[in-house]
Protein backbone atom coordinates (compact mmCIF):
# COMPACT_ATOMS: atom_id res chain seq x y z
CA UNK A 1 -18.40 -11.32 3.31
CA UNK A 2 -20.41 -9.75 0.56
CA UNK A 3 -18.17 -6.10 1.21
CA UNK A 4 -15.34 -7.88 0.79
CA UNK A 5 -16.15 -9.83 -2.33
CA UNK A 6 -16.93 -6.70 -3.48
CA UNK A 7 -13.43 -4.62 -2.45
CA UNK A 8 -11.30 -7.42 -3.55
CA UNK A 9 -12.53 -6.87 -7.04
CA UNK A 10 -12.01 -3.16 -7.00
CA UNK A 11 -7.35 -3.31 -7.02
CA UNK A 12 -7.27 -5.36 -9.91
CA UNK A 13 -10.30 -3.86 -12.03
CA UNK A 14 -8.91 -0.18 -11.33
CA UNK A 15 -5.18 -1.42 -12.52
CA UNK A 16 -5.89 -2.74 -15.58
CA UNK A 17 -8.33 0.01 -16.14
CA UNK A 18 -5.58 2.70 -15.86
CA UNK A 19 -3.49 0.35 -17.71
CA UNK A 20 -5.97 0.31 -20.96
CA UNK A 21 -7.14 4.04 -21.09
CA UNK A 22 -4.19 5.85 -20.50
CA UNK A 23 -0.37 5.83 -21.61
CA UNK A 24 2.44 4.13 -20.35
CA UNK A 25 4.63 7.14 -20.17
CA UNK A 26 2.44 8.13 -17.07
CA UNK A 27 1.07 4.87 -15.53
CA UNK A 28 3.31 4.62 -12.91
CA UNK A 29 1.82 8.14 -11.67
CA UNK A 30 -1.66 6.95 -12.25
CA UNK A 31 -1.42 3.85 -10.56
CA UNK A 32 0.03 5.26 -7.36
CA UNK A 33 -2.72 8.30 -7.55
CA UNK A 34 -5.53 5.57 -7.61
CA UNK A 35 -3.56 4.36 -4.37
CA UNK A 36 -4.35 7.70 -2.97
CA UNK A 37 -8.06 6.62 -2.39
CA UNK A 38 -7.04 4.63 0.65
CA UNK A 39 -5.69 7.49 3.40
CA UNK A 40 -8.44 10.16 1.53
CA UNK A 41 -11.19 7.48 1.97
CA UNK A 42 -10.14 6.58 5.46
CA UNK A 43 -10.07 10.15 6.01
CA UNK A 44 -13.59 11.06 4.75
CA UNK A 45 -14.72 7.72 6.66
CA UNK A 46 -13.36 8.71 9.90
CA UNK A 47 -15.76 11.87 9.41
CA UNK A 48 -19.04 9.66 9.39
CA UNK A 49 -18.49 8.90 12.80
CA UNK A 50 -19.59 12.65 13.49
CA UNK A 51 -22.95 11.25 12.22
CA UNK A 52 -23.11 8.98 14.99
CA UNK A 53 -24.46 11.22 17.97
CA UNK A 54 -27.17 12.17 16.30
CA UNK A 55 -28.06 9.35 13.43
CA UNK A 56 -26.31 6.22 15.15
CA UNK A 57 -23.85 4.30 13.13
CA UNK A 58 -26.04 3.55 10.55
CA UNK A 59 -25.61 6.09 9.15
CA UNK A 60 -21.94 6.12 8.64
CA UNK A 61 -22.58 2.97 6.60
CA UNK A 62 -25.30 3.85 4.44
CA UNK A 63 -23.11 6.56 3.71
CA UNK A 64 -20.10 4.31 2.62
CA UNK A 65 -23.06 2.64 0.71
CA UNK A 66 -24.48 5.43 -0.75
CA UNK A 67 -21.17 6.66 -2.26
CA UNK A 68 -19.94 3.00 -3.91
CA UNK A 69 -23.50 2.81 -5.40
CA UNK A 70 -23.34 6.32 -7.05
CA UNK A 71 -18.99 5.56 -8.00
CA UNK A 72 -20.71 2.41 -9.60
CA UNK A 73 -23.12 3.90 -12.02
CA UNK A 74 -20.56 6.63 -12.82
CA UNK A 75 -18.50 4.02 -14.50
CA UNK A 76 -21.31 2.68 -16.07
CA UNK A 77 -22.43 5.64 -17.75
CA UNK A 78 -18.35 7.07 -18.29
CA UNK A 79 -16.58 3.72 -18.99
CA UNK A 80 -14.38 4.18 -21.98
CA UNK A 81 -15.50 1.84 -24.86
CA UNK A 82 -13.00 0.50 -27.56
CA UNK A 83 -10.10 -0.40 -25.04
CA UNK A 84 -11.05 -3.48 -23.70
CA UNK A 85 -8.76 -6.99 -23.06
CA UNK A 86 -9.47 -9.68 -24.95
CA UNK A 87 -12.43 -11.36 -24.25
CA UNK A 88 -11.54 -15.04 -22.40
CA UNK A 89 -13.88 -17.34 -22.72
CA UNK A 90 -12.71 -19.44 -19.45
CA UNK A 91 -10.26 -19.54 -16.68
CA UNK A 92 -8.01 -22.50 -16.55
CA UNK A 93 -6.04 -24.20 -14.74
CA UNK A 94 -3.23 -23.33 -17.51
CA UNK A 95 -4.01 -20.16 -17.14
CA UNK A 96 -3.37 -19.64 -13.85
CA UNK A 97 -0.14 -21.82 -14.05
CA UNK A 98 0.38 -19.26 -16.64
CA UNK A 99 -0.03 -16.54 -14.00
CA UNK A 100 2.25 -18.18 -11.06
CA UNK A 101 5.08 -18.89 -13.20
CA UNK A 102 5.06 -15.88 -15.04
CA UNK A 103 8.83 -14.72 -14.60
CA UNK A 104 9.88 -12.10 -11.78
CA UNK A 105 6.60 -12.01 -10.30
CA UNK A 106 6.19 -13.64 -7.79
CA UNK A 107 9.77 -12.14 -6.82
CA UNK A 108 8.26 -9.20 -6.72
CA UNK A 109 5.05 -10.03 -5.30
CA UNK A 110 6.62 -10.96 -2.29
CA UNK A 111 8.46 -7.82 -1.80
CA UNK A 112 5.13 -6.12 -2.30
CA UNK A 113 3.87 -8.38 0.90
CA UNK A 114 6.78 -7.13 2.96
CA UNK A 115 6.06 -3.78 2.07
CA UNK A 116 2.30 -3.88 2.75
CA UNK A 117 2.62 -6.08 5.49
CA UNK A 118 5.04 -2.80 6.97
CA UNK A 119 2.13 -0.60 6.44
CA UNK A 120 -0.19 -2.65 7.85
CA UNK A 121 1.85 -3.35 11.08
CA UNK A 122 2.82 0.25 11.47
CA UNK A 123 -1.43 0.91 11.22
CA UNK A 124 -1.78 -1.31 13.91
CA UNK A 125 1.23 -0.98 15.85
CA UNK A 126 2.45 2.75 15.84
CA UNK A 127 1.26 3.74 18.86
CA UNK A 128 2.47 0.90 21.20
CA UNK A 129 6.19 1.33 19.39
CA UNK A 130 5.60 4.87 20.33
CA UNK A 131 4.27 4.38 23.73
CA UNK A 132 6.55 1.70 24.63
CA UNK A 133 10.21 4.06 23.90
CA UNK A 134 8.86 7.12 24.73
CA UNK A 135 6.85 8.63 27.38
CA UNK A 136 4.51 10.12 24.42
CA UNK A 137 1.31 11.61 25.13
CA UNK A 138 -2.21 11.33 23.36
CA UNK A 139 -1.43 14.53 21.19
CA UNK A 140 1.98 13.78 20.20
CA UNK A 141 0.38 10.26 19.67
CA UNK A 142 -2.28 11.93 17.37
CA UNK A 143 0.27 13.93 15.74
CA UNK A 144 2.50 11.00 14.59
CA UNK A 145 -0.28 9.15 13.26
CA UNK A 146 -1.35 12.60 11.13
CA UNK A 147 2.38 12.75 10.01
CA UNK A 148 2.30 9.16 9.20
CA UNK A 149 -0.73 9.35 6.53
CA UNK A 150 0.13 12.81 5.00
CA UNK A 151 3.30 10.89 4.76
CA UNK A 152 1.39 7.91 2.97
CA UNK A 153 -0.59 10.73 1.00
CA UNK A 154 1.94 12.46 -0.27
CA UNK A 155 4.23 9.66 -1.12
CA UNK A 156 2.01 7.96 -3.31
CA UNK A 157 1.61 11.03 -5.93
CA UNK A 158 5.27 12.04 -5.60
CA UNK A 159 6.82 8.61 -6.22
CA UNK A 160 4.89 7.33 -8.84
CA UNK A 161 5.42 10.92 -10.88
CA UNK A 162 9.45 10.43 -9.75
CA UNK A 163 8.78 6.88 -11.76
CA UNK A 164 7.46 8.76 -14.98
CA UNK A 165 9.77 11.27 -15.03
CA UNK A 166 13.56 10.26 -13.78
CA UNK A 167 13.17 6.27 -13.74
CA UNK A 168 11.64 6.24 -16.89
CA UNK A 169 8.42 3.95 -16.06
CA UNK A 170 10.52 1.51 -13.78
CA UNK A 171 9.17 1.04 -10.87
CA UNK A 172 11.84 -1.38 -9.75
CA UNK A 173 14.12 1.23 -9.43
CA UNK A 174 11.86 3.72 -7.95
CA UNK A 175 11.18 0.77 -4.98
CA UNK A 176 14.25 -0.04 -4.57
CA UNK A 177 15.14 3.89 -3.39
CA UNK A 178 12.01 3.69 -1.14
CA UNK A 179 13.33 1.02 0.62
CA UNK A 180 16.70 2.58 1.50
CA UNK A 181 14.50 5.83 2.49
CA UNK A 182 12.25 3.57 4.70
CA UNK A 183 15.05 1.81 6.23
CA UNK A 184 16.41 5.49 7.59
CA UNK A 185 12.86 6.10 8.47
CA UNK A 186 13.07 2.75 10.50
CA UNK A 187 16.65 4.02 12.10
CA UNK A 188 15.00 6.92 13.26
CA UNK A 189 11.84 5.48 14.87
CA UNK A 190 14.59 2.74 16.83
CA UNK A 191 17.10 5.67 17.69
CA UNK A 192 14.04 7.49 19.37
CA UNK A 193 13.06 4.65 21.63
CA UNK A 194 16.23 5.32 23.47
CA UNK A 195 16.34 9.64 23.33
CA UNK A 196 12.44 10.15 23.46
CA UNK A 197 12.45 13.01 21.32
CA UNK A 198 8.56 14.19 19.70
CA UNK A 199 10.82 16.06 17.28
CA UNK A 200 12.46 12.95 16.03
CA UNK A 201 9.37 10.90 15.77
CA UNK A 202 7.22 13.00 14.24
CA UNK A 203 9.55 12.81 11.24
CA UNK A 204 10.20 9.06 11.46
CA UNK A 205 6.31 8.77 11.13
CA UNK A 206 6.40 10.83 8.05
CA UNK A 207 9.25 9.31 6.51
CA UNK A 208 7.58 6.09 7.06
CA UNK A 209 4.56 7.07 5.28
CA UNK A 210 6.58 8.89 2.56
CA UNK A 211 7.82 5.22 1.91
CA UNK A 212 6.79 1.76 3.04
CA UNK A 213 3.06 3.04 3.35
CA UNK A 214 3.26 4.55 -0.22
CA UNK A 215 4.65 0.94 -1.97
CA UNK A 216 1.63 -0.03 -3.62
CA UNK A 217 0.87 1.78 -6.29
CA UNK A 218 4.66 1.13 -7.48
CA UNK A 219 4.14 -2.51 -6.87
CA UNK A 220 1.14 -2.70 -9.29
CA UNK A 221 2.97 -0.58 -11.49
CA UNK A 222 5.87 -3.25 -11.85
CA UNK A 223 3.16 -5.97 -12.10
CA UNK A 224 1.94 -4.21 -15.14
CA UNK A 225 5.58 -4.19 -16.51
CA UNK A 226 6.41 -7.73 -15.50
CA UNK A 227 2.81 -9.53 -17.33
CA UNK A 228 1.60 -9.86 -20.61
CA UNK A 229 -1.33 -7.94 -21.69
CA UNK A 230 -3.89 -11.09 -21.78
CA UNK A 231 -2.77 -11.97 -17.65
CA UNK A 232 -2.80 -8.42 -16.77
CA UNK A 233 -6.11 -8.75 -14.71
CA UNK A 234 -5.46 -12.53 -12.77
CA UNK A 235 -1.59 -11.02 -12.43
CA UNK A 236 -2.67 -7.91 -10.31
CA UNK A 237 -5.12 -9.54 -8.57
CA UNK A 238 -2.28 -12.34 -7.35
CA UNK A 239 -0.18 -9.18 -6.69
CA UNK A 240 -2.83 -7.92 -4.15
CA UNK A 241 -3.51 -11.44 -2.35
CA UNK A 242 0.01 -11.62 -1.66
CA UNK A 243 -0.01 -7.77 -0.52
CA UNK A 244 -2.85 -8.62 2.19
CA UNK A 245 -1.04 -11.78 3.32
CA UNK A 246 1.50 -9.51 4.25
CA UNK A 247 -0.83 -7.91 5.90
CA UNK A 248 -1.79 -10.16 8.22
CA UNK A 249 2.18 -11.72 8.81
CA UNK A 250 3.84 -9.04 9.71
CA UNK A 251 1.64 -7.50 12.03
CA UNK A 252 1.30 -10.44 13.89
CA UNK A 253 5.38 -11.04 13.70
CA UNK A 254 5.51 -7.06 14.53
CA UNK A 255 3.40 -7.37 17.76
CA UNK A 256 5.01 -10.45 19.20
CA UNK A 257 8.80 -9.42 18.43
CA UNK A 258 7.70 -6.09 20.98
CA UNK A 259 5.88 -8.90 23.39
CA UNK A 260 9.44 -10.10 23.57
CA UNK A 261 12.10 -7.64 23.30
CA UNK A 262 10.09 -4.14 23.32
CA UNK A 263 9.90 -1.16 20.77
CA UNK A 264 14.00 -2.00 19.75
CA UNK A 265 13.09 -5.49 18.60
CA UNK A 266 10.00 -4.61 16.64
CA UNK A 267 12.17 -1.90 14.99
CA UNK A 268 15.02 -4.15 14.03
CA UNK A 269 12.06 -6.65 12.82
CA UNK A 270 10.73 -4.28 10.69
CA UNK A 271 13.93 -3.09 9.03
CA UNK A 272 15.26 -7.35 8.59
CA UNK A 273 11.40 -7.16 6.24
CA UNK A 274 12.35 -4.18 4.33
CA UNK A 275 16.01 -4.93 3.55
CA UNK A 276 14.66 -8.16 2.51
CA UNK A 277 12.28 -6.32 0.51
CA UNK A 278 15.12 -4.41 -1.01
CA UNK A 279 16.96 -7.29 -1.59
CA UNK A 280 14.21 -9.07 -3.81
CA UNK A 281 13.92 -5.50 -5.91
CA UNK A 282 17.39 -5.55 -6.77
CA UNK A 283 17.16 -8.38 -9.23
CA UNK A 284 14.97 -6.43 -10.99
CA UNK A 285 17.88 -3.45 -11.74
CA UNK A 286 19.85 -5.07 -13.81
């Protein structure tokens, strides 16, 4: 409980950090770079467990400890002065009203929990889609799952700078083109439960990644667009509950569509979320 009061803090406070100390001409790159903490970190975690033979699994977590405590007092000691929001003496009721009703965002929240809720479900559920079309073994299992967060890696740099540079900052725009990408990434992974190709999935697990695993960053982006300055903090922290609500829904929709129909059904499941996704972003264009 105390690790997780902790982590929730960490979205919001590192959004509106990049969105005081840098400029807005690059803040769409910034904010999905930040996002590229989450596959290096689960990478670099996965590595503790080497520790284990030797050291048990303590270790692993005093590790994970050791490293917050020493990101902590960097900030301290680095932490730009002379940018800060303006200091609030309470939070109301009003406020948060304030928050909720702000316009287009919780529009766009939602498609963010669609969009997590997709990476979270293809986390948990990858290799039983994979498993359950295809006669896949453990390396080709291993393999999609390294092709899916490279994917998820290198989607999060390259669409955030693609925001900056052709979309001009709007990350509406940006999303919206994800989700047509993801949905081909989708129509891959559901042709190869019939034809069983590695090939095939292999790149549908990248794609994926590329895409509905490299959302986020672009979703706080547009939260920074869509809420005043003074709401910046309470918006982005609404825009991550509703992200890890997602989290938990679709998974659990994900894993008992393939209880009833198979790999086909979670695949068409999964595409109905994202082209509903898509079809909350498009307000947005105009």
């Amino acid at each position: 409980m105390l690790c997780g009061a902790g982590y929730g803090l960490i979205n919001p406070a590192a959004g509106v950090a990049v969105t005081l100390w840098f400029s807005p001409k690059w803040r769409a790159t910034l904010l999905s770079l930040k996002q590229t903490g989450v596959p290096v970190g689960a990478a670099l975690g996965s590595l503790t467990a080497l520790l284990g033979k030797n050291w048990g699994w303590q270790a692993g977590i005093l590790c994970a400890a050791a490293i917050a405590l020493v990101a902590g007092c960097l900030f301290l000691l680095l932490l730009p002065s002379g940018q800060v929001l303006p200091r609030q003496t309470s939070f109301s009721k009003a406020r948060l009203a304030e928050i909720l009703t702000t316009p287009g965002l919780g529009r766009a929240n939602l498609a963010a929990g669609l969009t997590n809720g997709l990476q979270f479900a293809l986390w948990a559920h990858l290799p039983e889609l994979l498993q359950t079309g295809t006669t896949a073994a453990a390396a080709l299992l291993g393999v999609c799952l390294a092709a899916l967060h490279i994917g998820t890696f290198t989607g999060r740099v390259i669409w955030g700078a693609l925001t900056d540079k052709l979309c001009n900052g709007d990350a509406a725009v940006a999303l919206c083109w994800l989700c047509v990408i993801g949905l081909a990434g989708l129509a891959l992974l559901g042709v190869n439960t019939r034809i069983e190709s590695p090939l095939l999935a292999v790149i549908a697990c990248f794609v994926l990644g590329f895409t509905t695993c490299a959302a986020v960053g672009l979703h706080v982006a547009l939260t920074a667009r869509l809420a005043p300055e003074h709401l910046l903090g309470g918006a982005m922290g609404y825009t991550m509950l509703v992200t890890n609500i997602g989290g938990v829904i679709v998974p659990f929709s994900l894993g008992l569509a393939m209880a009833v129909g198979g790999a086909s059904a979670g695949s068409l499941l999964l595409a109905f979320f994202l082209f509903s996704a898509l079809a909350l972003l498009r307000v947005f264009r105009s």
